[in-house]
Every structure is written in structure tokens, then in C-alpha cells.
Protein backbone atom coordinates (compact mmCIF):
# COMPACT_ATOMS: atom_id res chain seq x y z
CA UNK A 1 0.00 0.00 0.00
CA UNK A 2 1.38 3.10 -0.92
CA UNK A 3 0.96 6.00 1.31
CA UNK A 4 0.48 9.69 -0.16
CA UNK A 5 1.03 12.89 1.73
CA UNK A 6 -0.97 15.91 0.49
CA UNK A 7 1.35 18.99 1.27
CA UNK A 8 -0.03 22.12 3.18
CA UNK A 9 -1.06 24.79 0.67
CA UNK A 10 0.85 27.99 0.45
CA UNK A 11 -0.62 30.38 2.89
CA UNK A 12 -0.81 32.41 -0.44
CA UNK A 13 -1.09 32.27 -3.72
CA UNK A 14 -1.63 34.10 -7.04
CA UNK A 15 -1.90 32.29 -10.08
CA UNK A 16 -1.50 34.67 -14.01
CA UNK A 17 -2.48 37.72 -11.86
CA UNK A 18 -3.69 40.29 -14.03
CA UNK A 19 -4.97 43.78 -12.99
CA UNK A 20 -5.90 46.58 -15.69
CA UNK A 21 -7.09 50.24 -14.82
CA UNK A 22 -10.74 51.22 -16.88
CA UNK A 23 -8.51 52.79 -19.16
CA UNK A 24 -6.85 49.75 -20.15
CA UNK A 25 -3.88 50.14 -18.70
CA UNK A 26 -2.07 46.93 -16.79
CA UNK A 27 -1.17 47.42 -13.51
CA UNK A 28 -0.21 43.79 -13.10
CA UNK A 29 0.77 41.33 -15.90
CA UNK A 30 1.06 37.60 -15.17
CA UNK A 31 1.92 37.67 -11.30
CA UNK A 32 2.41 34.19 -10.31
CA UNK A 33 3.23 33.93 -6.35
CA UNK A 34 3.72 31.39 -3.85
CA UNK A 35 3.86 32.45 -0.35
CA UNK A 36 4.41 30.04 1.94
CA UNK A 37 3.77 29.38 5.89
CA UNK A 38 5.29 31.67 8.74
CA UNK A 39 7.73 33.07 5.63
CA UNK A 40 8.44 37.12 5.83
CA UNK A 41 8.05 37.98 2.15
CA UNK A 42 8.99 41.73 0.83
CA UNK A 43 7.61 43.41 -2.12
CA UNK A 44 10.12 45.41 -3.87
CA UNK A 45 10.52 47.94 -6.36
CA UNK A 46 9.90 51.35 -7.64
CA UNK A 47 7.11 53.82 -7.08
CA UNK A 48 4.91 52.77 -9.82
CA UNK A 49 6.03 49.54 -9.72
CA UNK A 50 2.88 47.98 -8.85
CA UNK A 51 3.43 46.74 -4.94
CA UNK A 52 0.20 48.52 -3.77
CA UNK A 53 -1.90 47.37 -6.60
CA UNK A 54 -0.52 43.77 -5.92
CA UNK A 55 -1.15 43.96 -2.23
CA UNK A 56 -4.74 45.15 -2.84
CA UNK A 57 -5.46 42.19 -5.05
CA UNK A 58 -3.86 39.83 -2.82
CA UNK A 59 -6.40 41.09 0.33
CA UNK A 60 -9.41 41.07 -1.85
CA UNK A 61 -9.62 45.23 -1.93
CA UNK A 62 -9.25 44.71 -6.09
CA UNK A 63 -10.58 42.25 -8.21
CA UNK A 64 -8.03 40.85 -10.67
CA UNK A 65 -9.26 41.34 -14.11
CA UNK A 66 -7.46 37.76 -14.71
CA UNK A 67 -6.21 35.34 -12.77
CA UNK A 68 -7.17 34.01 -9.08
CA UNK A 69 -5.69 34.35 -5.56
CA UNK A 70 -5.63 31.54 -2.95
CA UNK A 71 -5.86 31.91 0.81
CA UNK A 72 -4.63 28.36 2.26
CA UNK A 73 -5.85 26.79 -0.77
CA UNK A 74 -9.53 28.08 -1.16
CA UNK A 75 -9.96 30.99 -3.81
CA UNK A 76 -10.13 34.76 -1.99
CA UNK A 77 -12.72 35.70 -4.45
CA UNK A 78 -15.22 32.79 -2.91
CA UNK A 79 -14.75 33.78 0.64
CA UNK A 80 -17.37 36.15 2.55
CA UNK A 81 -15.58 39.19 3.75
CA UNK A 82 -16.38 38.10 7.19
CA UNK A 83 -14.48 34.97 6.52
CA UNK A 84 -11.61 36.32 4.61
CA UNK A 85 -10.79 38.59 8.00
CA UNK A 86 -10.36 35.59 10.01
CA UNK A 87 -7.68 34.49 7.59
CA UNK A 88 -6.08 37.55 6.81
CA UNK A 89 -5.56 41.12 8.14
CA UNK A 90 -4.25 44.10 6.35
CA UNK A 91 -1.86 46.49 8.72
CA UNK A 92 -1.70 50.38 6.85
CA UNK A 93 0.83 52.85 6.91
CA UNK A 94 -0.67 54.76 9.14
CA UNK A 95 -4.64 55.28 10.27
CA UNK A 96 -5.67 58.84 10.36
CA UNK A 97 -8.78 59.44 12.62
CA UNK A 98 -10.83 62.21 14.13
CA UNK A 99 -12.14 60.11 16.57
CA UNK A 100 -10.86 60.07 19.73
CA UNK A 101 -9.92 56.75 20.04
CA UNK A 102 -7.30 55.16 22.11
CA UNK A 103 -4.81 52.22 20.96
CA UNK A 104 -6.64 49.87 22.80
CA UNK A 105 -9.69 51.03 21.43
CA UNK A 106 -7.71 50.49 18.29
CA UNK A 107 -6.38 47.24 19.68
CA UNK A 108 -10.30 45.29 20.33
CA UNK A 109 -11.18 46.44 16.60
CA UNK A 110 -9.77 43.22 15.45
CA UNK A 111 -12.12 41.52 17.07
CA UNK A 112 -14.87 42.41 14.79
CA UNK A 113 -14.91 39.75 12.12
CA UNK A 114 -15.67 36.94 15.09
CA UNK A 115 -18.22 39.08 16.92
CA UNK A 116 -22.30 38.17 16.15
CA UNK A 117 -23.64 41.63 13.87
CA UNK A 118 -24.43 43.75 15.72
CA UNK A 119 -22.70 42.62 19.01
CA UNK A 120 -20.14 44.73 20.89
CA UNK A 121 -16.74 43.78 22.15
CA UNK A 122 -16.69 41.81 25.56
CA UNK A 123 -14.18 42.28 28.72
CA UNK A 124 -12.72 39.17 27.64
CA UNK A 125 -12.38 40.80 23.85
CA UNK A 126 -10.30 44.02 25.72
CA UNK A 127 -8.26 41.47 27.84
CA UNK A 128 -7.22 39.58 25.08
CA UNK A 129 -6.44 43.38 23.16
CA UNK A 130 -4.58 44.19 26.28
CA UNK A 131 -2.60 41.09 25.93
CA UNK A 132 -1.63 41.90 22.39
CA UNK A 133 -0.41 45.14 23.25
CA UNK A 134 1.87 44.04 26.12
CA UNK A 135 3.12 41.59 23.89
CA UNK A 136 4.12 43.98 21.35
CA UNK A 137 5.99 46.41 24.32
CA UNK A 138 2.95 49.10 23.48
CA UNK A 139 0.75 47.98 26.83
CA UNK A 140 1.04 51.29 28.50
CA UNK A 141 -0.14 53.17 26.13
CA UNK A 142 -3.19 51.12 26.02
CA UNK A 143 -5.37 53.90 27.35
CA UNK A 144 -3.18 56.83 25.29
CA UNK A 145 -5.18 58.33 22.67
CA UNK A 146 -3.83 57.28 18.81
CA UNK A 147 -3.39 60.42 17.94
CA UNK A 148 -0.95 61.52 20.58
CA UNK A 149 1.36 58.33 19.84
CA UNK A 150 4.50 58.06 17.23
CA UNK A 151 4.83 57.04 14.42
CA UNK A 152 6.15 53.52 15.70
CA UNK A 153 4.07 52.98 18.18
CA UNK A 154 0.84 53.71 16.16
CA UNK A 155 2.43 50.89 13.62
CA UNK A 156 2.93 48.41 16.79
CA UNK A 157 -1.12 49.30 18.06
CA UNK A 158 -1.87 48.56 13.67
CA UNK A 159 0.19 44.73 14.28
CA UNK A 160 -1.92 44.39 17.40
CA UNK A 161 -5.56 45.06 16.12
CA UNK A 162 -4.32 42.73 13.26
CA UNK A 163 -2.85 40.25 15.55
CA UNK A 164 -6.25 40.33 18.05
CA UNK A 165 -8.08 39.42 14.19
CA UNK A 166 -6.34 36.53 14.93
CA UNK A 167 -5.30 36.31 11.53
CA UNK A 168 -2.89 33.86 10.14
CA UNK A 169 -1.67 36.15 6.88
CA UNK A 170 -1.02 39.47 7.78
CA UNK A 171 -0.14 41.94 4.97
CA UNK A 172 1.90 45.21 5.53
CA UNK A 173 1.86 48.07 3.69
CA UNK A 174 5.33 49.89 4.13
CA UNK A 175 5.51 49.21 7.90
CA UNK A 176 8.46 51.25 8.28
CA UNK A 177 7.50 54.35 6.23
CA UNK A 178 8.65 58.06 8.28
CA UNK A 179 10.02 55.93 10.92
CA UNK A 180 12.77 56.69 12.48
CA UNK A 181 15.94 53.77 12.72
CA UNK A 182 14.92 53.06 16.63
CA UNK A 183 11.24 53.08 15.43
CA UNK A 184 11.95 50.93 12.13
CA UNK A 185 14.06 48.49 13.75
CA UNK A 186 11.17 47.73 16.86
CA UNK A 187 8.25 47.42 13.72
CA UNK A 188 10.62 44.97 11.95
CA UNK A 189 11.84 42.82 15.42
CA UNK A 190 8.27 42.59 15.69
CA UNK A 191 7.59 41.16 12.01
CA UNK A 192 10.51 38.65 12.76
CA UNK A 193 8.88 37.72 16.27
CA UNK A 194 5.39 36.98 14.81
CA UNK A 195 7.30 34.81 11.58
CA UNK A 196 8.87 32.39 14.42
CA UNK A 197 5.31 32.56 15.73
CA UNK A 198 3.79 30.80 12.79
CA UNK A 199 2.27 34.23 10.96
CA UNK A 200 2.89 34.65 7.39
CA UNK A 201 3.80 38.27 6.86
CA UNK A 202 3.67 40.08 3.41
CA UNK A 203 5.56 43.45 3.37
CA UNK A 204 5.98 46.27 1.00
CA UNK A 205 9.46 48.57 1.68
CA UNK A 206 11.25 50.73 -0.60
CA UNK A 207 14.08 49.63 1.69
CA UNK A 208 16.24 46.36 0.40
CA UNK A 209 18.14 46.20 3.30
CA UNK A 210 15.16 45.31 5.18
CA UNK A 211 14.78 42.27 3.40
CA UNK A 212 18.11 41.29 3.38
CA UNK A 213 17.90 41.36 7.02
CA UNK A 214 14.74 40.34 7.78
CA UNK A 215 12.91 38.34 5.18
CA UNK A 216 12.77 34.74 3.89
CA UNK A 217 12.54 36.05 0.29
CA UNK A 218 12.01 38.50 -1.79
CA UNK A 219 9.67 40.08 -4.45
CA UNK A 220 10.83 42.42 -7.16
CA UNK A 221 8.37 44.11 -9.37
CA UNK A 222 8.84 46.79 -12.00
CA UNK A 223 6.19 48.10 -14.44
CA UNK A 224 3.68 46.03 -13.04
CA UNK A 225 5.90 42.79 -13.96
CA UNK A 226 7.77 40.15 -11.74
CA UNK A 227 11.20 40.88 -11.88
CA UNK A 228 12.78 37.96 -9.91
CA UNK A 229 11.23 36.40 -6.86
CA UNK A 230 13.18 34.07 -4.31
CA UNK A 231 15.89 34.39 -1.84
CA UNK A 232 16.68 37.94 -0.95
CA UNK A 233 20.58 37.70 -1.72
CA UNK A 234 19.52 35.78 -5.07
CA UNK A 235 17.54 38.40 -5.78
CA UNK A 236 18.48 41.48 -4.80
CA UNK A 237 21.87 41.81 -6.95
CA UNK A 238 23.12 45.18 -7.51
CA UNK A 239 23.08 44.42 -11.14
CA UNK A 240 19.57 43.57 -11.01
CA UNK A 241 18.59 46.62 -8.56
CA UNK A 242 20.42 48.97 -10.55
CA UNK A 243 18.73 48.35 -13.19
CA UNK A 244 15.39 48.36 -11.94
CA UNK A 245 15.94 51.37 -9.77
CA UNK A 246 17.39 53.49 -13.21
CA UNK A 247 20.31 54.50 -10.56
CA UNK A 248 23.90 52.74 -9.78
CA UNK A 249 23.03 50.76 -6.52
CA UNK A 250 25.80 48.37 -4.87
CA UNK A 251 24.97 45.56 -2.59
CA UNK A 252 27.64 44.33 -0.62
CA UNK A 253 28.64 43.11 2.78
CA UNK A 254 30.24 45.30 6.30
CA UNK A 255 32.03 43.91 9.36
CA UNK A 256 30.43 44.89 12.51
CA UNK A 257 32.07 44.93 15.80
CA UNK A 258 30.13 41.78 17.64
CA UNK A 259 28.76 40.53 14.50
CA UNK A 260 30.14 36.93 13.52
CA UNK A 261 29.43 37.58 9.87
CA UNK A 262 29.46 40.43 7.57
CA UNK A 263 26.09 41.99 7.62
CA UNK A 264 24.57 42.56 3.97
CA UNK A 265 24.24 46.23 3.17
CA UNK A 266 22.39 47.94 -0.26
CA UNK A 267 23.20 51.43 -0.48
CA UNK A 268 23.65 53.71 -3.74
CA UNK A 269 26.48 54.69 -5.12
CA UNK A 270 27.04 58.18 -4.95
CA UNK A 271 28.34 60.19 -7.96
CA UNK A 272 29.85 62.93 -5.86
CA UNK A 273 33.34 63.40 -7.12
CA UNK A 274 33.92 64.73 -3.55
CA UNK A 275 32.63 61.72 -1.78
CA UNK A 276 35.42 59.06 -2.10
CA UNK A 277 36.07 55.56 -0.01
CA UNK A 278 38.61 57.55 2.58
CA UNK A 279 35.44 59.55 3.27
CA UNK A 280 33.01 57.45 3.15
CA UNK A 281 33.90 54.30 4.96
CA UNK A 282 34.62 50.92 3.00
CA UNK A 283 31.95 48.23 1.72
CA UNK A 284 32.90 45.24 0.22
């Protein structure tokens, strides 16, 4: 007798994704992805690129005008909203609100897809919020109001309300954007933590260092078209970036006092005549 194991499906997949504007314009042409299980996957490339458009179609916000999306196996485009917020959550740049809410206010918002309509959230729903927030090292701001927090902590109360959705996918738009390095580097431990948790996290940056660092692969686009898609140092070549990027990029490696290995850097290459390796520091 022989014995067959089915493998887990992707926690996400797009299959021939095609997106065009009324105007007839693609967006997207033939995006093929395969995302798969408590991976950190970035989406790369340059404004105009199509990252935003992608994400969009990949949380259900678009409909493709080819192609189909996946969620665990069972096509996005079959699932009742209600149901497709159980299995995914989408985390902003940043939420802008004249309402005086507070980040735990924020926080219990996730709770919404699993509450009976028109039911409100319980004690229990704020204590699990609560725990969330802790978690993420944003508990005592709990009762601060959104609007008075940073930048990086109002990112850390977005994870939370996504994480309280109890979510398994959660999809970031530009996490780190106007953060500061202390701010970007607390967003991104986080994304790392909740990986090793067994979250699936999709990511857009305009930052390639942050997936060389951080991710499990990555995603380049440009014009709306896959570029290259796998392993971040496979991928993100400075051949390959400086092309894409229409400027002279260089990714290399830097020792780091403390640091076993060199630590992968991308940074441009500066045409400065005045700017020269004795004044700038050396990258291999």
C-alpha cells in the first residue's frame, strides 16, 4: 500500500495575476506567487512599480481582471468578507482618525470579524487586546489616545488590532514608512517575532536592506511585472537593482564589531566626485 502525503497549501497564492485600470492600462501582468507558511516575504521595487496594486489584489480590496488568488488553498474571491478577516488582516501605513480613540480602542477592533452583527466587544475581547499590546511592548499606552502616539508605536497598536483578528496572513503596507531607525528596527523585530510565531507576513518597503535582514525572500516588481522572486541575496543583486531602480546601486557586505558575519548592506552609489572611499567608509 502506498501512502500519499498531500502537502499544506501555500498560505498564499496568485496564479497569471492580471490587474488593468478602466482605461486599459495593466497594472499587473502575469503575477504568479507562492507564499508560503510563517515566511516574511517583501515586495520590492519602484514607485509605480505595482506593490500597492498587488497587495490590494492579494487582500481582496481589487478584483483581478485575470487570474485568481488563494488563501490556504480556497480561492479569496469565494470567501465572505467576514471569513476572509479571520484568515487575513491588512496592517496600513498609518490610520488617520478624528475620533478620539485610544490604541486599545484600536487594539479590540480586530475583534470584529468573530463578533455576532451587531454585538459589541466583551471584557474578555479588551483582555485579550490588552494582551496583544503588552506583547508587542505598546501595553502602556493602552489607554493613550492614537493620535498623541509616534509614528512607531501607532504601527505596533496597527500589528496588534491585526494580531487580536487573529489572523494567520497578515499583509503590511510599508511598515516602516517616516520611521525613524529606533522606530523601524522595533516594527521589523516585531515582524521577525510573529514569523517564528507561525504568521505569514507580506511586506511592502522601498528599503532592500530590510529584506536582506529580515525576510525569507524577496519580491521584485517593476512596471507592473515580476522581476525575480526568491531568496533575498539571489535576488536582490546590484546588477539587477540597478537596473530596476534606473540608478547605480551596490549591494555588498560590512564587518560589525560583535557581529560573527558580515552583515549585507544595499546602499547607492554616490556620484559625488567629492565623496570618495577615505570619506566614506569601505563596503565590500
Amino acid at each position: 500500500m502506498v501512502v500519499t502525503h498531500n502537502p499544506s497549501p501555500p498560505a498564499l497564492e496568485a496564479a497569471e495575476l492580471e490587474f488593468a485600470h478602466s482605461g486599459g492600462r495593466h497594472r499587473l501582468a502575469g503575477i504568479g506567487l507562492r507564499i508560503e507558511r510563517s515566511e516574511v516575504a517583501c515586495l520590492l521595487g519602484p514607485n509605480g512599480a505595482g506593490k500597492t496594486t498587488l497587495l490590494r489584489c492579494l487582500l481582496g480590496l481589487l478584483t483581478p481582471s485575470r487570474g485568481t488568488v488563494r488563501l490556504a488553498g480556497e480561492d479569496l474571491a469565494a470567501l465572505p468578507a467576514r471569513q476572509r478577516a479571520r484568515h487575513v488582516a491588512y496592517v496600513p501605513q498609518s490610520t488617520a482618525t478624528t475620533f478620539p480613540f485610544t490604541a486599545l480602542d484600536i487594539a479590540v477592533m480586530g475583534r470584529t470579524p468573530h463578533l455576532p452583527a451587531g454585538r459589541t466587544p466583551t471584557p474578555a475581547d479588551r483582555a485579550t487586546a490588552l494582551g496583544v499590546l503588552q506583547d508587542l511592548g505598546v501595553g502602556h499606552l493602552a489607554d493613550r489616545s492614537i493620535a498623541q502616539l509616534s509614528g512607531g508605536e501607532r504601527s505596533l497598536v496597527l500589528i496588534a488590532r491585526a494580531l487580536v483578528q487573529q489572523a494567520h496572513v497578515l499583509v503590511l503596507d510599508e511598515p516602516t514608512a517616516a520611521l525613524d531607525l529606533g522606530n523601524a528596527r522595533r516594527v521589523l523585530d516585531a515582524v521577525a517575532r510573529l514569523a517564528r510565531s507561525g504568521h505569514t507576513v507580506v511586506m511592502t518597503t522601498h528599503q532592500p536592506d530590510h529584506a536582506l535582514h529580515y525576510a525569507d525572500r524577496a519580491i521584485l516588481l517593476s512596471d507592473g511585472r515580476l522581476v525575480a522572486d526568491g531568496a533575498p541575496d539571489v535576488v536582490l543583486t546590484s546588477e539587477r537593482l540597478t537596473q530596476v531602480y534606473a540608478t547605480p546601486v551596490h549591494v555588498g557586505t560590512v564587518a560589525l564589531p560583535g557581529q560573527p558575519v558580515p552583515t549585507p548592506v544595499c546602499v547607492p552609489v554616490l556620484s559625488d566626485p567629492a565623496v570618495t572611499p577615505e570619506t566614506s567608509g569601505s563596503v565590500s
